[in-house]
PDB file of N, CA and C in Angstrom:
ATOM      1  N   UNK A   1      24.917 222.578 190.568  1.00  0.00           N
ATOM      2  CA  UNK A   1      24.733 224.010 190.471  1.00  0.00           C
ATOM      3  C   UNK A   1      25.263 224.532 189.144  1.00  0.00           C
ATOM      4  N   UNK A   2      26.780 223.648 188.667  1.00  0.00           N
ATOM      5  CA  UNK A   2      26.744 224.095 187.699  1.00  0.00           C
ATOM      6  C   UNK A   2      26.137 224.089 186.060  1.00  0.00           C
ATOM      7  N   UNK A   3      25.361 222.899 186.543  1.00  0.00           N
ATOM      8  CA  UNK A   3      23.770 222.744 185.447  1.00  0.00           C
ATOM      9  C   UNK A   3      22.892 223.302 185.327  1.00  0.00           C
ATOM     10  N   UNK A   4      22.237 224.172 186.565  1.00  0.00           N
ATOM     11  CA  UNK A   4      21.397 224.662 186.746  1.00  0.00           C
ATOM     12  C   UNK A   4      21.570 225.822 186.555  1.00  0.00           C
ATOM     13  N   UNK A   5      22.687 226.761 187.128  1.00  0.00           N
ATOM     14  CA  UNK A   5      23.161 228.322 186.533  1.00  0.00           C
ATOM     15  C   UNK A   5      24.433 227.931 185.934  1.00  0.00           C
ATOM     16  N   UNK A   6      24.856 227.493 184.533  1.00  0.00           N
ATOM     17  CA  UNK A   6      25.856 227.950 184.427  1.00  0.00           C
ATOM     18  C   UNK A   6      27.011 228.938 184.728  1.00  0.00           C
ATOM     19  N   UNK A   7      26.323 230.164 184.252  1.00  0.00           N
ATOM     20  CA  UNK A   7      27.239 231.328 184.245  1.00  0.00           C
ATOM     21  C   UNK A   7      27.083 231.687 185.935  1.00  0.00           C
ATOM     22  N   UNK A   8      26.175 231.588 186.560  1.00  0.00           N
ATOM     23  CA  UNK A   8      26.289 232.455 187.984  1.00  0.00           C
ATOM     24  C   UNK A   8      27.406 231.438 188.243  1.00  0.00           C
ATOM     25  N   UNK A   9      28.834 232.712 189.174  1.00  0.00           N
ATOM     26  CA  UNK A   9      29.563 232.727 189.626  1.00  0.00           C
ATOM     27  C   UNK A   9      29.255 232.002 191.401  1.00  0.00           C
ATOM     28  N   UNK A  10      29.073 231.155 192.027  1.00  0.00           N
ATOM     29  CA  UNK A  10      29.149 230.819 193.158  1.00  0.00           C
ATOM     30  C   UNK A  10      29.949 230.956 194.768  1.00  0.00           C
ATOM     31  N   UNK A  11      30.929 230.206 193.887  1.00  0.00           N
ATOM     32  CA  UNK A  11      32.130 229.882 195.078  1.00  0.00           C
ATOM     33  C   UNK A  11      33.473 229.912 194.412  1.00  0.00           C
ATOM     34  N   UNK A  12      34.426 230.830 194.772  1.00  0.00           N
ATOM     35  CA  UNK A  12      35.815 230.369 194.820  1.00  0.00           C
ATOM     36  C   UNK A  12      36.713 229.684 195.208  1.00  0.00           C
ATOM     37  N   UNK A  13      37.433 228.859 194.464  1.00  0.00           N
ATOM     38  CA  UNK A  13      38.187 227.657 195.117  1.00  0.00           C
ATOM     39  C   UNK A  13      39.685 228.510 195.327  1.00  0.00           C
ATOM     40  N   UNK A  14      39.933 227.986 196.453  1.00  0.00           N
ATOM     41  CA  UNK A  14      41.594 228.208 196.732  1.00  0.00           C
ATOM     42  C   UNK A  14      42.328 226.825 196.453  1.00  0.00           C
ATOM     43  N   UNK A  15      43.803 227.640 196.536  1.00  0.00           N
ATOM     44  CA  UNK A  15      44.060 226.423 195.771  1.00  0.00           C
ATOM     45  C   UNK A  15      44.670 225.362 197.225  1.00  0.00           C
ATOM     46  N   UNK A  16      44.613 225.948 198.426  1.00  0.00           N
ATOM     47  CA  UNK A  16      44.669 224.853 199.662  1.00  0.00           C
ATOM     48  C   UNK A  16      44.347 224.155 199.725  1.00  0.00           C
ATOM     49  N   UNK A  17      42.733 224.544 198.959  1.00  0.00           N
ATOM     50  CA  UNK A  17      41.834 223.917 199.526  1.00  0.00           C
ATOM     51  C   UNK A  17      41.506 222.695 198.129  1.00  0.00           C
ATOM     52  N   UNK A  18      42.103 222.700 196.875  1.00  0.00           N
ATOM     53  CA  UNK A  18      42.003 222.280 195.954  1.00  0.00           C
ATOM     54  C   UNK A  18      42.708 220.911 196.126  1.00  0.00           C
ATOM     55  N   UNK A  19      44.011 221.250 196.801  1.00  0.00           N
ATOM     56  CA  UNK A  19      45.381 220.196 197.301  1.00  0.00           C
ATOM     57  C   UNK A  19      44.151 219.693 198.343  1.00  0.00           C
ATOM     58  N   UNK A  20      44.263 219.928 199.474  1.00  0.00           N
ATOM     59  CA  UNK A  20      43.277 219.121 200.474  1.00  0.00           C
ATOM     60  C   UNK A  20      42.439 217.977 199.925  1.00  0.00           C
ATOM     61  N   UNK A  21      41.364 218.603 199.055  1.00  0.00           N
ATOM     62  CA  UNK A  21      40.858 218.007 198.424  1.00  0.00           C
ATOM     63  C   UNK A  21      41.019 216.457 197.874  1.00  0.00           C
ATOM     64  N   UNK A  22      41.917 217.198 196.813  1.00  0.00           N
ATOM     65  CA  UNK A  22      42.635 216.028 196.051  1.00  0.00           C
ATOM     66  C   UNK A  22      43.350 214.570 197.020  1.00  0.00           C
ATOM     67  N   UNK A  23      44.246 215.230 197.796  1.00  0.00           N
ATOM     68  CA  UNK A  23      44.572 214.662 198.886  1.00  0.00           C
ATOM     69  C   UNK A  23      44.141 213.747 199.479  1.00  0.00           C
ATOM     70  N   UNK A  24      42.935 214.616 199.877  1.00  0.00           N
ATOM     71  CA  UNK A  24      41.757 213.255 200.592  1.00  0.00           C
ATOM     72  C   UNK A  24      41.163 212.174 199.789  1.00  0.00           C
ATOM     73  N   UNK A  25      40.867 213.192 198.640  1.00  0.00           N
ATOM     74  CA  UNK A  25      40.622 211.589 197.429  1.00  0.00           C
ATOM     75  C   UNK A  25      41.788 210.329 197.191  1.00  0.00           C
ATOM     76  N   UNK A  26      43.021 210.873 197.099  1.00  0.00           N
ATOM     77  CA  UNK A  26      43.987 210.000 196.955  1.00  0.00           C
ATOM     78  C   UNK A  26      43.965 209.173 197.871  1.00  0.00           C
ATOM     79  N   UNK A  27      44.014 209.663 199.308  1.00  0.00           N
ATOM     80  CA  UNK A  27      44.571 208.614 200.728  1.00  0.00           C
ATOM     81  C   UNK A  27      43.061 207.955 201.027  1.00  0.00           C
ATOM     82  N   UNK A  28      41.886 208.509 200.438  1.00  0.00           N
ATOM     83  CA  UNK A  28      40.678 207.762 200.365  1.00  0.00           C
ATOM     84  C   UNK A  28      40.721 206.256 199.790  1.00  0.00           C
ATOM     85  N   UNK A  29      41.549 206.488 198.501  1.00  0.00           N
ATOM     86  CA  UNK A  29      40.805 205.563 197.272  1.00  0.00           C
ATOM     87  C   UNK A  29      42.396 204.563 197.708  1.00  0.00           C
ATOM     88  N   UNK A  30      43.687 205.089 198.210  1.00  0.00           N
ATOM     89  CA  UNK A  30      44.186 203.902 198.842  1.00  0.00           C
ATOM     90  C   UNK A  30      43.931 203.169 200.296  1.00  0.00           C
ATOM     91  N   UNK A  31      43.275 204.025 200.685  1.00  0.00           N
ATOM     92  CA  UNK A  31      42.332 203.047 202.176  1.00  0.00           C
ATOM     93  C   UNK A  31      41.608 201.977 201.521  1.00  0.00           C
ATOM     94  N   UNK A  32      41.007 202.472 200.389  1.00  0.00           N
ATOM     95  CA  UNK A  32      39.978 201.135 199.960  1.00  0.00           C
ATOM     96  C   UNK A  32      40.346 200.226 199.273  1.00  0.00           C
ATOM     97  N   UNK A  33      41.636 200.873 198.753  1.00  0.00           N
ATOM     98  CA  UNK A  33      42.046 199.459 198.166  1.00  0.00           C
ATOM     99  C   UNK A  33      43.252 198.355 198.456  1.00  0.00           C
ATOM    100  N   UNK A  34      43.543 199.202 199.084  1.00  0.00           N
ATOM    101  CA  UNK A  34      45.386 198.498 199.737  1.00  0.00           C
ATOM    102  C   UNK A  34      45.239 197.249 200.337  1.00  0.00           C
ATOM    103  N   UNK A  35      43.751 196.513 199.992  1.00  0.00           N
ATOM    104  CA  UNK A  35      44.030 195.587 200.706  1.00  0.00           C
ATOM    105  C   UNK A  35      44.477 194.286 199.715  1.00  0.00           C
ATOM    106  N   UNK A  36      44.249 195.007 198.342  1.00  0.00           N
ATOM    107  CA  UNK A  36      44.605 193.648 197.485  1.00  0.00           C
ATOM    108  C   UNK A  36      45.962 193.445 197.443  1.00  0.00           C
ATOM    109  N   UNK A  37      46.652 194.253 198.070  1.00  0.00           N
ATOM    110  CA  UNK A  37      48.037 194.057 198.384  1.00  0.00           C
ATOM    111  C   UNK A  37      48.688 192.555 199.248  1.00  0.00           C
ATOM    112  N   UNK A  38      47.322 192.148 200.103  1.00  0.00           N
ATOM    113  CA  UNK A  38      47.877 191.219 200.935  1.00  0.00           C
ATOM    114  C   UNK A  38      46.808 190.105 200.782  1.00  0.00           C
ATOM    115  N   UNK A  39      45.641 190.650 199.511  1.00  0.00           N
ATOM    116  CA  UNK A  39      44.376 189.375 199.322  1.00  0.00           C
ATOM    117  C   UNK A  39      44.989 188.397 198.630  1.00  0.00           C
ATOM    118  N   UNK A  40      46.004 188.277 198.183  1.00  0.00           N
ATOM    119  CA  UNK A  40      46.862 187.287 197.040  1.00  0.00           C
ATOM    120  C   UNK A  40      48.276 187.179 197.677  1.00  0.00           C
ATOM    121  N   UNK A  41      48.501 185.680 197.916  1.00  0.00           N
ATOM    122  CA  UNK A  41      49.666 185.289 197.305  1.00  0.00           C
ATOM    123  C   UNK A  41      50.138 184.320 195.825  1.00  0.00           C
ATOM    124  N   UNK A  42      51.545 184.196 195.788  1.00  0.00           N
ATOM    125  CA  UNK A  42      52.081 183.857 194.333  1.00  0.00           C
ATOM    126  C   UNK A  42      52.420 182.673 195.092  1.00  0.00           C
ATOM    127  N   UNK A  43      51.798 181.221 193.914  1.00  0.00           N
ATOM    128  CA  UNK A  43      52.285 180.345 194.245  1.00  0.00           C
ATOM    129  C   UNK A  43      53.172 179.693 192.754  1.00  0.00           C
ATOM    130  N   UNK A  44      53.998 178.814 193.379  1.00  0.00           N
ATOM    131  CA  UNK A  44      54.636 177.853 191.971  1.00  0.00           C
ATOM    132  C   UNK A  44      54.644 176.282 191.898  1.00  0.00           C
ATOM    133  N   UNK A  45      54.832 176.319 191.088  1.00  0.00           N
ATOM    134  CA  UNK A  45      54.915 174.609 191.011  1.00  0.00           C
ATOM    135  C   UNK A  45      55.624 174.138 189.568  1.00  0.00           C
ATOM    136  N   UNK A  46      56.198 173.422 189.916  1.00  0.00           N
ATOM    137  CA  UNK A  46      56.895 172.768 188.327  1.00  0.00           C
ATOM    138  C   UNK A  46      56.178 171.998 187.879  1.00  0.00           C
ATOM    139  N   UNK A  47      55.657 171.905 185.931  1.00  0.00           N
ATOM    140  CA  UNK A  47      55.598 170.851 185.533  1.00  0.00           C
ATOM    141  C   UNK A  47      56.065 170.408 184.368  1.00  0.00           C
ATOM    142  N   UNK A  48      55.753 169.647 183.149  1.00  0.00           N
ATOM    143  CA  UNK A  48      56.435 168.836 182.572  1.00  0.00           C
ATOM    144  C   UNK A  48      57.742 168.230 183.037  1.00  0.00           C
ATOM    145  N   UNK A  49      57.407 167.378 183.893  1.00  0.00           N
ATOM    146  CA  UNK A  49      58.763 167.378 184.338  1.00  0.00           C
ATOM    147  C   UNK A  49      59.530 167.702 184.830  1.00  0.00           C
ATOM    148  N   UNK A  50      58.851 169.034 185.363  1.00  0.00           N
ATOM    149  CA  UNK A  50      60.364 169.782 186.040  1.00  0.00           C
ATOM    150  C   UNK A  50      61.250 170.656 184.873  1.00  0.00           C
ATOM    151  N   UNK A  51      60.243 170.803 183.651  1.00  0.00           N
ATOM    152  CA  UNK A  51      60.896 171.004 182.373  1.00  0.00           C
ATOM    153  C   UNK A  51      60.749 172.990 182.452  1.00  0.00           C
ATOM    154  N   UNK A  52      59.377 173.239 182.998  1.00  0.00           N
ATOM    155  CA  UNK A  52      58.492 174.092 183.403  1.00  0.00           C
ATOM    156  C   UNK A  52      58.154 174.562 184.504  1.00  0.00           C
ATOM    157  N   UNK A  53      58.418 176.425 184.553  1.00  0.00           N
ATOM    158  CA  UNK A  53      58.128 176.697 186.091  1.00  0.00           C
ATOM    159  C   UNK A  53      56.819 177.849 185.597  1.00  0.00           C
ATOM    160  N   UNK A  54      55.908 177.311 186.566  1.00  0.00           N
ATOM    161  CA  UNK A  54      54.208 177.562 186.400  1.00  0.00           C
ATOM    162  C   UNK A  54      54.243 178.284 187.916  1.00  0.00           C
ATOM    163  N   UNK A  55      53.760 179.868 187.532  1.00  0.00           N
ATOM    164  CA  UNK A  55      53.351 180.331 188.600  1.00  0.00           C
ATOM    165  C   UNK A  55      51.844 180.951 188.432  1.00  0.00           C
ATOM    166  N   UNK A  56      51.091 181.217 189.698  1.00  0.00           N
ATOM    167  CA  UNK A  56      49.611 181.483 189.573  1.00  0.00           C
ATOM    168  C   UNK A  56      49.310 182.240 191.076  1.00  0.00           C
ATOM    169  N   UNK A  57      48.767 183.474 190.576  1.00  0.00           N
ATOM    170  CA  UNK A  57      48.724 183.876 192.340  1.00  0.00           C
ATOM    171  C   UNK A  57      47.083 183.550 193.092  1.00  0.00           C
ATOM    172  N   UNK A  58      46.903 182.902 193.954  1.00  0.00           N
ATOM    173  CA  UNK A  58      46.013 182.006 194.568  1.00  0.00           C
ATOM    174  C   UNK A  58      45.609 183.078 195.655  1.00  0.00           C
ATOM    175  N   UNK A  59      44.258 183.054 195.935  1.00  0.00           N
ATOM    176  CA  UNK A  59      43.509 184.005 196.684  1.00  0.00           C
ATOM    177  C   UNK A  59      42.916 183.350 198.430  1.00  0.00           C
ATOM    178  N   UNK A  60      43.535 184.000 199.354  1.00  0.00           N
ATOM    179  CA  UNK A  60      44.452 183.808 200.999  1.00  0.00           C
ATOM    180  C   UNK A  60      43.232 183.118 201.524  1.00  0.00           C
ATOM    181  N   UNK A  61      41.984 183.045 200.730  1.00  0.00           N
ATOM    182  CA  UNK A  61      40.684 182.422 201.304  1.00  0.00           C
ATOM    183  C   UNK A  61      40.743 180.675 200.923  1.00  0.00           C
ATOM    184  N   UNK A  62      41.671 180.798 200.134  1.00  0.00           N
ATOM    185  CA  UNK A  62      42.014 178.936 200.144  1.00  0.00           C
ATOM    186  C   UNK A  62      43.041 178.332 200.326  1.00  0.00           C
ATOM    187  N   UNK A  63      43.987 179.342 201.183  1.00  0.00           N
ATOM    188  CA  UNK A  63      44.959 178.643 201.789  1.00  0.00           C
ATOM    189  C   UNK A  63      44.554 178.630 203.335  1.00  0.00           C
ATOM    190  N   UNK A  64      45.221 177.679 203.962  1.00  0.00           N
ATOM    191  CA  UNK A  64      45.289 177.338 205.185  1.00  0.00           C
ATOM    192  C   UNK A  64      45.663 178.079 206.410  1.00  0.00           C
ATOM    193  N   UNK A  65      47.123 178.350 205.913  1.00  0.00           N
ATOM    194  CA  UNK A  65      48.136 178.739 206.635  1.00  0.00           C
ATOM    195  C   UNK A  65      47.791 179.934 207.083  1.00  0.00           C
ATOM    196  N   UNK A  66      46.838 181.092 206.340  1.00  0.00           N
ATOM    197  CA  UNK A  66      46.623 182.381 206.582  1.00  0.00           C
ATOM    198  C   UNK A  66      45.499 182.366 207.709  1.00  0.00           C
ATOM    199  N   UNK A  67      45.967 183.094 208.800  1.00  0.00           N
ATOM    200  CA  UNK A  67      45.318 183.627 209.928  1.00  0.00           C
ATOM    201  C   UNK A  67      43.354 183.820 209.527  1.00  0.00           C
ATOM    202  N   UNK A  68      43.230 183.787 210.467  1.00  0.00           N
ATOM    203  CA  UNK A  68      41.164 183.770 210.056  1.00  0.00           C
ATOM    204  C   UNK A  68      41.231 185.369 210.570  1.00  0.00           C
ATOM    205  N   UNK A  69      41.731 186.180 211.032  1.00  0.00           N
ATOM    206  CA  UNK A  69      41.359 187.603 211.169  1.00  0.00           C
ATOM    207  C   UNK A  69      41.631 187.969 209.718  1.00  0.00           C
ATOM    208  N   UNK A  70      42.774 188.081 209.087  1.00  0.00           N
ATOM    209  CA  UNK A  70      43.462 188.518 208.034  1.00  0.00           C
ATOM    210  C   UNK A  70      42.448 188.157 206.755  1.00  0.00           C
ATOM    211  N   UNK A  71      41.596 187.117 207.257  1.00  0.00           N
ATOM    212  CA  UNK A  71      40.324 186.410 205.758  1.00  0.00           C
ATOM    213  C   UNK A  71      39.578 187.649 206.121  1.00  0.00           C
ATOM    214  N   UNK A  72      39.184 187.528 207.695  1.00  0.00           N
ATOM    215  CA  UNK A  72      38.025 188.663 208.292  1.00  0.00           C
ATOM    216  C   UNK A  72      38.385 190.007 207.626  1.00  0.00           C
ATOM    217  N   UNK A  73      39.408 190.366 207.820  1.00  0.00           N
ATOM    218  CA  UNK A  73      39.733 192.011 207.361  1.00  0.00           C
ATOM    219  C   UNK A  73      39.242 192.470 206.112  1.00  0.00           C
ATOM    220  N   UNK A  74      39.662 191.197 205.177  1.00  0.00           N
ATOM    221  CA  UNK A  74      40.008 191.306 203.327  1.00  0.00           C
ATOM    222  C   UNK A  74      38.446 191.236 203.426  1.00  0.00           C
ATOM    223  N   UNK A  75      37.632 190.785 203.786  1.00  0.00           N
ATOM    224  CA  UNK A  75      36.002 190.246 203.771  1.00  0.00           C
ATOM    225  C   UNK A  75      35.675 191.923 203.876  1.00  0.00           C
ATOM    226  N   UNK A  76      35.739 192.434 205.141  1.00  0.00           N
ATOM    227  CA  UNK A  76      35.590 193.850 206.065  1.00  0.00           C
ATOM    228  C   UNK A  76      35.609 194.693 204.252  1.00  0.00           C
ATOM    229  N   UNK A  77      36.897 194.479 204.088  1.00  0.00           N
ATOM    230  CA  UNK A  77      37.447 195.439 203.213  1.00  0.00           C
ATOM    231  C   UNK A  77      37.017 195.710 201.892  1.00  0.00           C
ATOM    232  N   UNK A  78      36.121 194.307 201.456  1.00  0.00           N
ATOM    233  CA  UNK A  78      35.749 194.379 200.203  1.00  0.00           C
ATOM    234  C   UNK A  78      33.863 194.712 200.089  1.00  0.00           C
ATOM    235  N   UNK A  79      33.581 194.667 201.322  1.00  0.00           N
ATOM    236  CA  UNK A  79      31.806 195.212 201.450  1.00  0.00           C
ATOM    237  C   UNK A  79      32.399 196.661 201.572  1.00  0.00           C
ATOM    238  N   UNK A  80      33.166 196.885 202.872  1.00  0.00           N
ATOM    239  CA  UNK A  80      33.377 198.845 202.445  1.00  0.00           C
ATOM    240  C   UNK A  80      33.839 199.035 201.205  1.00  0.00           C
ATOM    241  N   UNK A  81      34.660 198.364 200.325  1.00  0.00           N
ATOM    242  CA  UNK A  81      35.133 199.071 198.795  1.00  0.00           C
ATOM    243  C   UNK A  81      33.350 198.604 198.500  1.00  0.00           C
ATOM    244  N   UNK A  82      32.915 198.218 197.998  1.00  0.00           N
ATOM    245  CA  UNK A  82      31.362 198.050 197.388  1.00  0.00           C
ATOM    246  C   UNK A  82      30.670 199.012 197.488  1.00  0.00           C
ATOM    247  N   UNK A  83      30.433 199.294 198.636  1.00  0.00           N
ATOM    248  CA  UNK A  83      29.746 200.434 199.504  1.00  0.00           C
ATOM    249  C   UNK A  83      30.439 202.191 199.027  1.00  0.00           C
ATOM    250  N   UNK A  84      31.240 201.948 199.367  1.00  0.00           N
ATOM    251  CA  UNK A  84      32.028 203.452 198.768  1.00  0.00           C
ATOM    252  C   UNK A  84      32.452 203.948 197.779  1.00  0.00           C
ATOM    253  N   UNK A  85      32.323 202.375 196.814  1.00  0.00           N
ATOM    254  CA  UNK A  85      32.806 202.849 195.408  1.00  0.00           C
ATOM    255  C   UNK A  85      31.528 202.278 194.596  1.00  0.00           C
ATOM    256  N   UNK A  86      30.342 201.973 194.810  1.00  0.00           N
ATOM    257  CA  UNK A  86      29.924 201.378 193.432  1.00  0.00           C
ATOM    258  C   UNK A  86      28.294 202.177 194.305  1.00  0.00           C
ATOM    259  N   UNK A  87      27.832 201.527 195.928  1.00  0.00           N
ATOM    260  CA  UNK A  87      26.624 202.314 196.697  1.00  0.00           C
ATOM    261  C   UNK A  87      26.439 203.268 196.261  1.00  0.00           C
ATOM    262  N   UNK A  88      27.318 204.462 196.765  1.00  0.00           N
ATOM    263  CA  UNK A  88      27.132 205.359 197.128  1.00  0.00           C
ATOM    264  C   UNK A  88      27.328 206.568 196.171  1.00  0.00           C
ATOM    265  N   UNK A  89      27.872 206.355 195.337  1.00  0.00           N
ATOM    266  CA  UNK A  89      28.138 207.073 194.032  1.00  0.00           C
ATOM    267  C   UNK A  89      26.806 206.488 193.297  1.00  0.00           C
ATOM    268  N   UNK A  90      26.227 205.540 193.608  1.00  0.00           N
ATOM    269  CA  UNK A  90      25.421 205.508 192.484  1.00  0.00           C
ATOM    270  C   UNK A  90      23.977 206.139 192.727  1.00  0.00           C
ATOM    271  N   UNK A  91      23.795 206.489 194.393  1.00  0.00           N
ATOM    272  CA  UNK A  91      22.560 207.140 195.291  1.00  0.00           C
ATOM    273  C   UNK A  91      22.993 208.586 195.141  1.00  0.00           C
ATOM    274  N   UNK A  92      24.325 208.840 194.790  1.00  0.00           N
ATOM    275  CA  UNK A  92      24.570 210.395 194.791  1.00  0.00           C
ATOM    276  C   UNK A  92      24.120 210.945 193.188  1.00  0.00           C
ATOM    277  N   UNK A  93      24.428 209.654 192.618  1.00  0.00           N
ATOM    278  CA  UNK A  93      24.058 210.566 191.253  1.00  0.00           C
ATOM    279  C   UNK A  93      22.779 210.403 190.653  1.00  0.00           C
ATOM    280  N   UNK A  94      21.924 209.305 191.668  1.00  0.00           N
ATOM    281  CA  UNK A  94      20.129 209.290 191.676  1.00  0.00           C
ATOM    282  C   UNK A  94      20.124 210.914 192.276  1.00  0.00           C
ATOM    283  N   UNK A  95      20.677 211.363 193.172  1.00  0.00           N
ATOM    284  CA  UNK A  95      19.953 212.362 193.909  1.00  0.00           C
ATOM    285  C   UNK A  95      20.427 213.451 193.029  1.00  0.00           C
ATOM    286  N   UNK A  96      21.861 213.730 192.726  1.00  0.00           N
ATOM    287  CA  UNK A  96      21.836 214.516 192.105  1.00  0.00           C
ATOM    288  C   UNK A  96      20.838 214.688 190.377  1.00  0.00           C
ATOM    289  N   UNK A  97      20.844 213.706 190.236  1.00  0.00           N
ATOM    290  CA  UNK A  97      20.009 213.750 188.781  1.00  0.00           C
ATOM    291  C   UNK A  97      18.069 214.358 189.384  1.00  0.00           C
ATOM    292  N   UNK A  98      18.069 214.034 190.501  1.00  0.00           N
ATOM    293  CA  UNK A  98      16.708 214.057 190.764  1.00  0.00           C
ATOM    294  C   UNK A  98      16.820 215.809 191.088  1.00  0.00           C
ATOM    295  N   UNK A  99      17.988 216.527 191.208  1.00  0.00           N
ATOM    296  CA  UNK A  99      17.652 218.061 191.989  1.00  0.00           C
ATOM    297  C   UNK A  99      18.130 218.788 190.443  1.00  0.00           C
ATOM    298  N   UNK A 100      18.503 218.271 189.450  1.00  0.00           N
ATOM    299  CA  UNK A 100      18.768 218.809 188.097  1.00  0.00           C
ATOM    300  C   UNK A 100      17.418 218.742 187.383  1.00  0.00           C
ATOM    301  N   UNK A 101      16.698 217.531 187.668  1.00  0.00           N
ATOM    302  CA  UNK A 101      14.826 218.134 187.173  1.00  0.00           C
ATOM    303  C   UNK A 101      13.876 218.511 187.955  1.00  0.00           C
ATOM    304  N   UNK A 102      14.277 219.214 188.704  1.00  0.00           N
ATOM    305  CA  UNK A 102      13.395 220.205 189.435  1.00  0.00           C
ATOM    306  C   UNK A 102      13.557 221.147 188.976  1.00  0.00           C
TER     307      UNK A 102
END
């Protein structure tokens, strides 16, 4: 709208409703991502000898030890981040580009 009329005046924002907003974007964009918090662990290993400490953080889909729900979740978690961050923004701004040349 604001491409199409610049200057016409529309809608007033409060600023409740500005915080809300924001808000929801924040606790949004850490729903989608908090999961790389637990997609990695840090592993180590010595080498030369034992001369050298080599660490590398290794991803929970090739270790063993980690539960098969916890693979399931991180799996869950990374088609919804796809979907919500790369889908759907990119159909919003086909559509929006498509109601700016009309």
């Amino acid at each position: 709208m604001g491409i199409r009329s610049p200057i016409h005046f529309r809608y007033h924002w409060r600023t409740s409703r500005v915080f809300s907003i924001i808000f929801t974007i924040i606790i949004g964009s850490l729903f989608l991502t908090f999961f790389h918090t637990f997609e990695y662990k840090y592993g180590y290993a010595m080498i030369r000898n034992g001369t050298k400490l080599y660490g590398s953080p290794v991803n929970v889909d090739k270790l063993i030890d980690v539960p098969i729900w916890v693979k399931k979740l991180i799996y869950v978690f990374k088609i919804l981040q796809v979907v919500f961050g790369v889908v759907i923004p990119t159909i919003g701004i086909f559509i929006f580009n498509m109601l700016v040349a009309e």
